[in-house]
C-alpha atoms as a PDB file:
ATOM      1  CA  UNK A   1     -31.989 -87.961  -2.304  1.00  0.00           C
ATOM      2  CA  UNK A   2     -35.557 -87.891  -1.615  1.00  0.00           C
ATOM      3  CA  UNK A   3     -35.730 -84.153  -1.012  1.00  0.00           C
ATOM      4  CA  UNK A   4     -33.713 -83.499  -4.226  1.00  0.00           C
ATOM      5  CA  UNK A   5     -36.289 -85.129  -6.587  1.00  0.00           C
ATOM      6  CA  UNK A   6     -38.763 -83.132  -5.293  1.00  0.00           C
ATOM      7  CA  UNK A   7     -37.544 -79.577  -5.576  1.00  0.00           C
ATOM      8  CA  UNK A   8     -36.356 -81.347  -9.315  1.00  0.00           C
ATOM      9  CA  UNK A   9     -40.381 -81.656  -9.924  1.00  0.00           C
ATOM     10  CA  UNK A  10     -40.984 -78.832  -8.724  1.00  0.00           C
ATOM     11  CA  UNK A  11     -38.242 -76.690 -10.874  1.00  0.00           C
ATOM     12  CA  UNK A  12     -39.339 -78.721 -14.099  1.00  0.00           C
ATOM     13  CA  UNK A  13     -42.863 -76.580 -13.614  1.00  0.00           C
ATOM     14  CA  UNK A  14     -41.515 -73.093 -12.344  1.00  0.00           C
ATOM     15  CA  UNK A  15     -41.651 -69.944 -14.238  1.00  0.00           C
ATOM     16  CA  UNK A  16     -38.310 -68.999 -16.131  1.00  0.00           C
ATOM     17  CA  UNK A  17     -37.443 -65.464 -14.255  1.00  0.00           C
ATOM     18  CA  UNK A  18     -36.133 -62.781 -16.910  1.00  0.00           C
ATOM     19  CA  UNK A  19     -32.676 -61.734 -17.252  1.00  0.00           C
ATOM     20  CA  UNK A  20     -33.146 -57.972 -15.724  1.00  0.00           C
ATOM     21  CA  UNK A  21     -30.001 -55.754 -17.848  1.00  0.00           C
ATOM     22  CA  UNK A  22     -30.347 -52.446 -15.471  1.00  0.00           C
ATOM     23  CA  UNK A  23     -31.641 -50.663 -12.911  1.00  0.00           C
ATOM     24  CA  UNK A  24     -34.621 -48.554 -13.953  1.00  0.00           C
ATOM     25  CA  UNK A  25     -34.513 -45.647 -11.455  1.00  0.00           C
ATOM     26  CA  UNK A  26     -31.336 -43.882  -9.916  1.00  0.00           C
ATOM     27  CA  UNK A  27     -32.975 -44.357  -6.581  1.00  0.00           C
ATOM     28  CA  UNK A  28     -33.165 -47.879  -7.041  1.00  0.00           C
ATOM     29  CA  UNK A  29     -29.864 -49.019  -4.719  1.00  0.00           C
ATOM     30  CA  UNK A  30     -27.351 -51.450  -5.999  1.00  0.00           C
ATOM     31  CA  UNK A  31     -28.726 -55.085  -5.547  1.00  0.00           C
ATOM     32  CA  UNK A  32     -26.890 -56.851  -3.026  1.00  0.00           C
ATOM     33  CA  UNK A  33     -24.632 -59.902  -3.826  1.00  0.00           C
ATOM     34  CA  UNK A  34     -25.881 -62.482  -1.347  1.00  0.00           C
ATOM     35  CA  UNK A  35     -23.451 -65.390  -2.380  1.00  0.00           C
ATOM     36  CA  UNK A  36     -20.451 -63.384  -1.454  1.00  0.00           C
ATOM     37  CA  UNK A  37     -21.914 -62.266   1.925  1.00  0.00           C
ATOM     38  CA  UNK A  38     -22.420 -65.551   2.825  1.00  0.00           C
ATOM     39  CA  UNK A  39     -19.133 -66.260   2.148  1.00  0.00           C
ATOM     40  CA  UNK A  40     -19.122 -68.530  -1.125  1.00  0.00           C
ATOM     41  CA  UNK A  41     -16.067 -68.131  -3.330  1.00  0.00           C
ATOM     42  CA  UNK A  42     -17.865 -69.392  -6.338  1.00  0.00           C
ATOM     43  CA  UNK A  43     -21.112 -68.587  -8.503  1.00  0.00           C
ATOM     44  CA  UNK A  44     -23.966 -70.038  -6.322  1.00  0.00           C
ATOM     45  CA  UNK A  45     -27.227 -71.516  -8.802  1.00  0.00           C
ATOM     46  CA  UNK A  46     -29.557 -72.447  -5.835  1.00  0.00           C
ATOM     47  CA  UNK A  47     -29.159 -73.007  -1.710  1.00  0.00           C
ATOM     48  CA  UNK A  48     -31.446 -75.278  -0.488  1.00  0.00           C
ATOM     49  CA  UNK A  49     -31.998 -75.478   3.232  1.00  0.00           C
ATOM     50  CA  UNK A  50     -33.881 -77.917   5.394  1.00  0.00           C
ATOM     51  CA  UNK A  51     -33.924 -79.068   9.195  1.00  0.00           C
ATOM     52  CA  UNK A  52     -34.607 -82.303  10.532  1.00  0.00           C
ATOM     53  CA  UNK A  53     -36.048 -80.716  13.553  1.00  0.00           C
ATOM     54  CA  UNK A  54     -40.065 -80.261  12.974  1.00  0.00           C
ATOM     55  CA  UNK A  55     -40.133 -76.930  15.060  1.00  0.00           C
ATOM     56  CA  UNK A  56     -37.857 -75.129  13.311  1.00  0.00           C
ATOM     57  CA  UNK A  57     -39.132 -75.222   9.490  1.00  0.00           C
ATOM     58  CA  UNK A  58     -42.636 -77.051   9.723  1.00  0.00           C
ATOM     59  CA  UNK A  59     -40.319 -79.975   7.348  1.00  0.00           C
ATOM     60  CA  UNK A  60     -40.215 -77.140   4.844  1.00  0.00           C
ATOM     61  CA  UNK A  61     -37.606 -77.548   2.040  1.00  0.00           C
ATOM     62  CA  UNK A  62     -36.367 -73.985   1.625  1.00  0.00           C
ATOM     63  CA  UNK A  63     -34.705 -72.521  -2.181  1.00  0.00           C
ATOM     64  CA  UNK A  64     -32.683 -69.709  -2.670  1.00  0.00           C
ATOM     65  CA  UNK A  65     -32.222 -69.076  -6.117  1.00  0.00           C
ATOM     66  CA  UNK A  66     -29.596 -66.316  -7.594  1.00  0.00           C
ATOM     67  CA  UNK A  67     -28.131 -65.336 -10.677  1.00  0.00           C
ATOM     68  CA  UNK A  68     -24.735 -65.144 -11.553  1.00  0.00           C
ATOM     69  CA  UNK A  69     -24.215 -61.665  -9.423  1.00  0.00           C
ATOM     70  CA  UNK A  70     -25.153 -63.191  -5.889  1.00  0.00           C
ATOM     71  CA  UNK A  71     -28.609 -61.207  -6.660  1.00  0.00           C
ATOM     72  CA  UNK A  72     -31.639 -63.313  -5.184  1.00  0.00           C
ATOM     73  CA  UNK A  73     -34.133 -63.786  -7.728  1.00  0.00           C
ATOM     74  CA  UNK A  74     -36.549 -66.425  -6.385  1.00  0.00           C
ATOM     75  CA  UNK A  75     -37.284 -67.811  -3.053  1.00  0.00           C
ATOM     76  CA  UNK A  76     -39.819 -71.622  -2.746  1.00  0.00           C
ATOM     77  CA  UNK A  77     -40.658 -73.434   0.529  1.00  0.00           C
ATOM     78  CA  UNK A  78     -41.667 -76.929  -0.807  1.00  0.00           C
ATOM     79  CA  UNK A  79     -42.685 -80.088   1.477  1.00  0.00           C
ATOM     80  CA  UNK A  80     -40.668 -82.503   2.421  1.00  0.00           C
ATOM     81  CA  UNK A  81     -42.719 -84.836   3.745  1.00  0.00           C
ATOM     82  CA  UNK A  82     -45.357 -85.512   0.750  1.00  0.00           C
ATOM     83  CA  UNK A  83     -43.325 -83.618  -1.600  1.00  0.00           C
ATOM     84  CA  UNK A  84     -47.013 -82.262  -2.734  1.00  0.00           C
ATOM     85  CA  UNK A  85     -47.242 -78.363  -2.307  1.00  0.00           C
ATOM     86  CA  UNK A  86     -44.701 -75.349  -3.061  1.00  0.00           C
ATOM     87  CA  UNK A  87     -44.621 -71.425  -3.072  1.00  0.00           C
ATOM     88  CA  UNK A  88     -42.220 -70.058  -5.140  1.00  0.00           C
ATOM     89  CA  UNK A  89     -41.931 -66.187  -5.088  1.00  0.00           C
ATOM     90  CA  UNK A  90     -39.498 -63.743  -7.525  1.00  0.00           C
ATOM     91  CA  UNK A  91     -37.543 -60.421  -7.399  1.00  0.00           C
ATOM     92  CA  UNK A  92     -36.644 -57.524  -9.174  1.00  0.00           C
ATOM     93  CA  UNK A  93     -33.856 -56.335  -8.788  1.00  0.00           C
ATOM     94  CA  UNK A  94     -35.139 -53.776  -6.467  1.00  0.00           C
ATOM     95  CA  UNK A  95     -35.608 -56.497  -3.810  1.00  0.00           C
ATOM     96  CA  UNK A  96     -39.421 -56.693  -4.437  1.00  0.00           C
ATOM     97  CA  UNK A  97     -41.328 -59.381  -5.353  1.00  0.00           C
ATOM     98  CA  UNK A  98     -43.079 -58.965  -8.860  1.00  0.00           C
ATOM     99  CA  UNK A  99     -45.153 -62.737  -8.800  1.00  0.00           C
ATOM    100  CA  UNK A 100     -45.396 -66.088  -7.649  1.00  0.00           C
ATOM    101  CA  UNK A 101     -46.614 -69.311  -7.991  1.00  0.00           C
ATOM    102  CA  UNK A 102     -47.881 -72.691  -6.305  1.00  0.00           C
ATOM    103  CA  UNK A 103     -47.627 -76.015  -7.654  1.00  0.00           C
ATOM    104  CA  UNK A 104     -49.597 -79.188  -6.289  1.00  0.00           C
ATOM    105  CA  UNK A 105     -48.369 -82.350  -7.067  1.00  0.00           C
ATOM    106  CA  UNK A 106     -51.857 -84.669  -6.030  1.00  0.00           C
ATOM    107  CA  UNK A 107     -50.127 -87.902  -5.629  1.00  0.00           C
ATOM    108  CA  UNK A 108     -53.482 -89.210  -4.196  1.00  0.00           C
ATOM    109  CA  UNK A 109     -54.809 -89.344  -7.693  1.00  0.00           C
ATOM    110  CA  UNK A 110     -52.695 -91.038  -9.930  1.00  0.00           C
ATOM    111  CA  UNK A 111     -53.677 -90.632 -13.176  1.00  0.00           C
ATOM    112  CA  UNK A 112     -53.725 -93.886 -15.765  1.00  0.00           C
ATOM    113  CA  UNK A 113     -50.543 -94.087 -16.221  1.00  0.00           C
ATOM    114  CA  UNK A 114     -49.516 -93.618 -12.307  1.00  0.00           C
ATOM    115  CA  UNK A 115     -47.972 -89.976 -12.886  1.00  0.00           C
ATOM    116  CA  UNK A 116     -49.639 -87.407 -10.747  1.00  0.00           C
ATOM    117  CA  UNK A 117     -51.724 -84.569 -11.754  1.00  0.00           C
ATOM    118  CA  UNK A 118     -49.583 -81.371 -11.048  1.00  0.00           C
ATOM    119  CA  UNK A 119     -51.468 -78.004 -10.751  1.00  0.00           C
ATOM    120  CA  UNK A 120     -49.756 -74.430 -11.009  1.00  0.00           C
ATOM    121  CA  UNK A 121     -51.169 -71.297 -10.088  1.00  0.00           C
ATOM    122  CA  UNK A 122     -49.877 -67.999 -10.959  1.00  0.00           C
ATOM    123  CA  UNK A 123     -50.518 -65.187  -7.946  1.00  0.00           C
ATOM    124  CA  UNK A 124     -50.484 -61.449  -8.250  1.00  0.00           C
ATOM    125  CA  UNK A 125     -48.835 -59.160  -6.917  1.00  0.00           C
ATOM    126  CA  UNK A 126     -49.419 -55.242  -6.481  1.00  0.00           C
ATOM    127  CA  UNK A 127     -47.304 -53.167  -5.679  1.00  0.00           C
ATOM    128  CA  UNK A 128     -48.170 -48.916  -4.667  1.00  0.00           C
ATOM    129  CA  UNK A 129     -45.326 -46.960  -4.294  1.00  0.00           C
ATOM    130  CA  UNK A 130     -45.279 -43.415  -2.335  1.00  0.00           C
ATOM    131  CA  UNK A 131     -42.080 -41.781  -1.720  1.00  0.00           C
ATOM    132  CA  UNK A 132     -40.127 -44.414   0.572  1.00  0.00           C
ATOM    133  CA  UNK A 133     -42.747 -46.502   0.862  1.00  0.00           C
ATOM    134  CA  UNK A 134     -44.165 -49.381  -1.239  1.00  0.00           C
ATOM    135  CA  UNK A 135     -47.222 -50.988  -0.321  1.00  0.00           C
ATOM    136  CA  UNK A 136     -47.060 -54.776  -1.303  1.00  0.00           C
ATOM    137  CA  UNK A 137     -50.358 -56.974  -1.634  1.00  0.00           C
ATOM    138  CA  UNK A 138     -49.514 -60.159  -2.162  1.00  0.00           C
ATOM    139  CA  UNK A 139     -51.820 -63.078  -2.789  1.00  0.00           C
ATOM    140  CA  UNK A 140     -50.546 -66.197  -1.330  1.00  0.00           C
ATOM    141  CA  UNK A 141     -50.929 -69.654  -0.973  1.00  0.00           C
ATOM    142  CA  UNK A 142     -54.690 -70.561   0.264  1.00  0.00           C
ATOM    143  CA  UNK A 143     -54.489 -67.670   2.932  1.00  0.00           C
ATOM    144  CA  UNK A 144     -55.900 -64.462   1.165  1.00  0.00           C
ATOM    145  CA  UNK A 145     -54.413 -61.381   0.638  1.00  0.00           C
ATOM    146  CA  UNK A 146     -51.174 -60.209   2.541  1.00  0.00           C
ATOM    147  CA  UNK A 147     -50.839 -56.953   2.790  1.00  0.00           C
ATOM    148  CA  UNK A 148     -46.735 -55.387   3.874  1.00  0.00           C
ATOM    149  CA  UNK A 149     -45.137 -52.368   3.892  1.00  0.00           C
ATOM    150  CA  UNK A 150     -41.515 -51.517   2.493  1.00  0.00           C
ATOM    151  CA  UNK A 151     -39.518 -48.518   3.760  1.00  0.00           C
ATOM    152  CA  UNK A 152     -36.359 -47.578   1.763  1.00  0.00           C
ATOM    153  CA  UNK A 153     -33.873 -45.071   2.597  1.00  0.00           C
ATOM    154  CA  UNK A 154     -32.574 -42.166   0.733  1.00  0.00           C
ATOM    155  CA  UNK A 155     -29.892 -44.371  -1.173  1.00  0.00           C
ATOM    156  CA  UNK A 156     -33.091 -46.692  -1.973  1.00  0.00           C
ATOM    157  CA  UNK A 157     -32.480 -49.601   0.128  1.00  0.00           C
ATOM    158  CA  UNK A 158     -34.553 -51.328   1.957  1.00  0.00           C
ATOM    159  CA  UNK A 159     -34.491 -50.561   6.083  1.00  0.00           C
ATOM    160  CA  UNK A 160     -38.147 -52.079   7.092  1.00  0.00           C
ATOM    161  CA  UNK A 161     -40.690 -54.688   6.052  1.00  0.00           C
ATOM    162  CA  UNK A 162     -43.556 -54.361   8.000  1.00  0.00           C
ATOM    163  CA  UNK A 163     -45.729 -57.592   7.488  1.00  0.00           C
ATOM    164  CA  UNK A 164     -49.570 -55.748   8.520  1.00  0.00           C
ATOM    165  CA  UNK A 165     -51.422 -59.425   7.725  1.00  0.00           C
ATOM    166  CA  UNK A 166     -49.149 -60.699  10.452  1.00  0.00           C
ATOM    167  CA  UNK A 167     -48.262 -58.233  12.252  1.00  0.00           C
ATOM    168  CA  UNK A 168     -44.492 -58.481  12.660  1.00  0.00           C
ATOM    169  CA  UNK A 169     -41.784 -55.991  11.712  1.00  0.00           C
ATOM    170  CA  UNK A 170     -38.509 -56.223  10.865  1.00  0.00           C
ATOM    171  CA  UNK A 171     -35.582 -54.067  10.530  1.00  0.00           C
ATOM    172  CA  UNK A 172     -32.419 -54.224   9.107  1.00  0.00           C
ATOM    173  CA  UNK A 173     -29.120 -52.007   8.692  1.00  0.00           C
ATOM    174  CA  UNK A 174     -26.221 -51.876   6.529  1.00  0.00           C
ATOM    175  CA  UNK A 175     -22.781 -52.127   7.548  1.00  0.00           C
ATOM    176  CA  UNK A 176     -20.523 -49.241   6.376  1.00  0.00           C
ATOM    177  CA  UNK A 177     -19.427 -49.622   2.826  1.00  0.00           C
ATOM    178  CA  UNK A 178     -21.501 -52.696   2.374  1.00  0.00           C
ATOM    179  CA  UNK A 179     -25.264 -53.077   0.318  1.00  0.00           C
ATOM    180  CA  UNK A 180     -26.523 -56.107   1.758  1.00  0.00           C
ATOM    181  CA  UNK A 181     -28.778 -55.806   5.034  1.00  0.00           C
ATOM    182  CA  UNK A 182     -28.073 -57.931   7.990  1.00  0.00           C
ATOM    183  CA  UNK A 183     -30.335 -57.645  11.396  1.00  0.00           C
ATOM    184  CA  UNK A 184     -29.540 -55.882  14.435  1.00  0.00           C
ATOM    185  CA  UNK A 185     -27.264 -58.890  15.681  1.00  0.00           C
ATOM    186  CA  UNK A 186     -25.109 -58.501  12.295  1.00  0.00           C
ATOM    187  CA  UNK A 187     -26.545 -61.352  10.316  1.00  0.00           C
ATOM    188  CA  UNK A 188     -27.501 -61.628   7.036  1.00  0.00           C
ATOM    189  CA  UNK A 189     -30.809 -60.401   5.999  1.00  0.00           C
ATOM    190  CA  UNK A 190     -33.560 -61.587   3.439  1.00  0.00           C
ATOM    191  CA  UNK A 191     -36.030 -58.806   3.664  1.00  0.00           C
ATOM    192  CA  UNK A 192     -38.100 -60.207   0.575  1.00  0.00           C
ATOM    193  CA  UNK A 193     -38.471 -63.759   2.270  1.00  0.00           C
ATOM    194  CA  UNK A 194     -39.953 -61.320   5.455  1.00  0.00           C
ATOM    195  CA  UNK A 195     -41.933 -59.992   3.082  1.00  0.00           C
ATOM    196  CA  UNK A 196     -44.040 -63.065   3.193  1.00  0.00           C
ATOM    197  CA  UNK A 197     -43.220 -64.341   6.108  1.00  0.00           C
ATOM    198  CA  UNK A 198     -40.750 -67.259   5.094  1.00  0.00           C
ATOM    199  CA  UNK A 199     -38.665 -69.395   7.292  1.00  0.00           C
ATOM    200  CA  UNK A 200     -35.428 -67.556   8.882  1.00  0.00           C
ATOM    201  CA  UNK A 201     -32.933 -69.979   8.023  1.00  0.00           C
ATOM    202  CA  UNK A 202     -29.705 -69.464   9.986  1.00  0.00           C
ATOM    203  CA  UNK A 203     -26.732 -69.502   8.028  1.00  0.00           C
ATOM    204  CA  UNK A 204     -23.097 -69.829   9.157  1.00  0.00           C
ATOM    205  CA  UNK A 205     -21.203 -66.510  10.555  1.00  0.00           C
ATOM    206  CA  UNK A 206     -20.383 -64.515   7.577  1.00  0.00           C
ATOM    207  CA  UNK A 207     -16.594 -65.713   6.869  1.00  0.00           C
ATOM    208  CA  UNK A 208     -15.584 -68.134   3.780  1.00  0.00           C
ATOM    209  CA  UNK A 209     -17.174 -71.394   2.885  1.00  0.00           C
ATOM    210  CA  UNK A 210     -14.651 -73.724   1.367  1.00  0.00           C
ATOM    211  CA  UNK A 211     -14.530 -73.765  -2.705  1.00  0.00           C
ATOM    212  CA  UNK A 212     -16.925 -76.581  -4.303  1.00  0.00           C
ATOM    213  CA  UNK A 213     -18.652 -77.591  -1.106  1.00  0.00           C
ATOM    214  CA  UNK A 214     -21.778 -79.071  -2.019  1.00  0.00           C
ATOM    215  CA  UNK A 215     -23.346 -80.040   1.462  1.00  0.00           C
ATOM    216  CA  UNK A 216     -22.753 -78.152   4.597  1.00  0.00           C
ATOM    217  CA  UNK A 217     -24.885 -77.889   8.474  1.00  0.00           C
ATOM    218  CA  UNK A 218     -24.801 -75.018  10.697  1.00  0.00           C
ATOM    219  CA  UNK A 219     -26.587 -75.576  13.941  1.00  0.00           C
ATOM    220  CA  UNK A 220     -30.038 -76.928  13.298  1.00  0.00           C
ATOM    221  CA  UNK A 221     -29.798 -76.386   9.659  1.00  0.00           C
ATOM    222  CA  UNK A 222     -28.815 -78.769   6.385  1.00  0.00           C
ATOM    223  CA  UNK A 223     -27.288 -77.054   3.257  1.00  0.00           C
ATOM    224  CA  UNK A 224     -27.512 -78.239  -0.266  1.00  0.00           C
ATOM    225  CA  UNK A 225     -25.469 -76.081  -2.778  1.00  0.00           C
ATOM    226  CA  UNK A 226     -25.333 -76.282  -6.676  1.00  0.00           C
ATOM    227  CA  UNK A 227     -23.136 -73.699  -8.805  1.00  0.00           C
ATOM    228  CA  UNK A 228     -23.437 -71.865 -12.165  1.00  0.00           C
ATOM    229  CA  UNK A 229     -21.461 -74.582 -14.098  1.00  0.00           C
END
């Protein structure tokens, strides 16, 4: 598949994320385990999601990477089309993002031996924490500067991402008994890809996803899964 060799191209460039062992402050909440409130019954590696339908993701190839606790670590919207740029962006396990990186794969200028020059950029990421509220400045992807706000609660999850370069907010809520966020209408919530204002993928209502499925479509939306082997 097309779309599969290029998030492979991409990966063979991307930054290895470090194995985090524990949470460094008792106000730091309990990561949530994404995988198993989507419904998967098995260790999910990466969920890739794309739509045919221009509108919806700008042909954006979306990643979801998580370790081996449901915990979402990285996040990448790649083309699709010419397969050329990507944004990758990872997570502590507090839920906010500590760097990122782009990648340009300038298949315009073939080099001698017809490979293509591939570029990677590392971008910053500061972070200014007061009480509940962490102030994120994030450098992106030829746009500057973005500049969001994250409100915790008292158990030290997050409840608000307030994108200020965009000017959207977003708020989420937890279910009783349960960690991970979901939005107003009960979904499942990815405050860190708000925090940068990635593509809302829509996943399938939150019940189980039959064992080993690999490829999967809800609505408008294409699924590619791989597993921890």
């Amino acid at each position: 598949m097309k779309r599969e060799g290029i998030i492979m191209s991409i990966m063979a460039v991307a930054l290895l994320f470090p194995s985090a062992t524990a949470l460094a402050k008792d106000n730091v909440a309990e990561a949530p385990n994404y995988v198993k409130a989507l419904g998967f019954n098995a260790p999910v590696k990466t969920l890739g999601a794309y739509s045919d339908e221009m509108e919806v993701a700008d042909a954006d190839y979306c990643t979801f990477e998580f370790d081996r606790e449901g915990r979402l670590i990285s996040y990448d919207q790649s083309e699709t089309i010419e397969g050329a740029y990507s944004y990758t962006i990872y997570f502590g396990l507090d839920g906010l993002p500590t760097h990122a990186q782009s990648v340009f794969i300038n298949w315009w200028e073939l080099d001698e031996e017809g490979n293509p020059p591939i570029t990677t950029t590392q971008h910053a990421v500061r972070k200014l924490r007061d009480g509940d509220v962490t102030m994120l400045y994030i450098d992106g992807l030829g746009e500057g500067e973005k500049e969001v706000k994250v409100t915790h609660d008292a158990q030290g999850r997050i409840i608000e991402v307030d994108d200020i370069t965009d000017g959207v907010v977003n708020r989420y809520r937890y279910p009783t008994g349960v960690n991970v966020p979901c939005y107003q209408d009960g979904t499942v919530a990815f405050p860190q890809v708000d925090m940068i204002h990635g593509h809302r993928v829509k996943f399938p209502p939150q019940q189980a996803v039959p064992t080993g499925v690999t490829e999967f479509q809800n609505g408008l939306w294409n699924f590619e899964v791989k597993y921890f082997e």
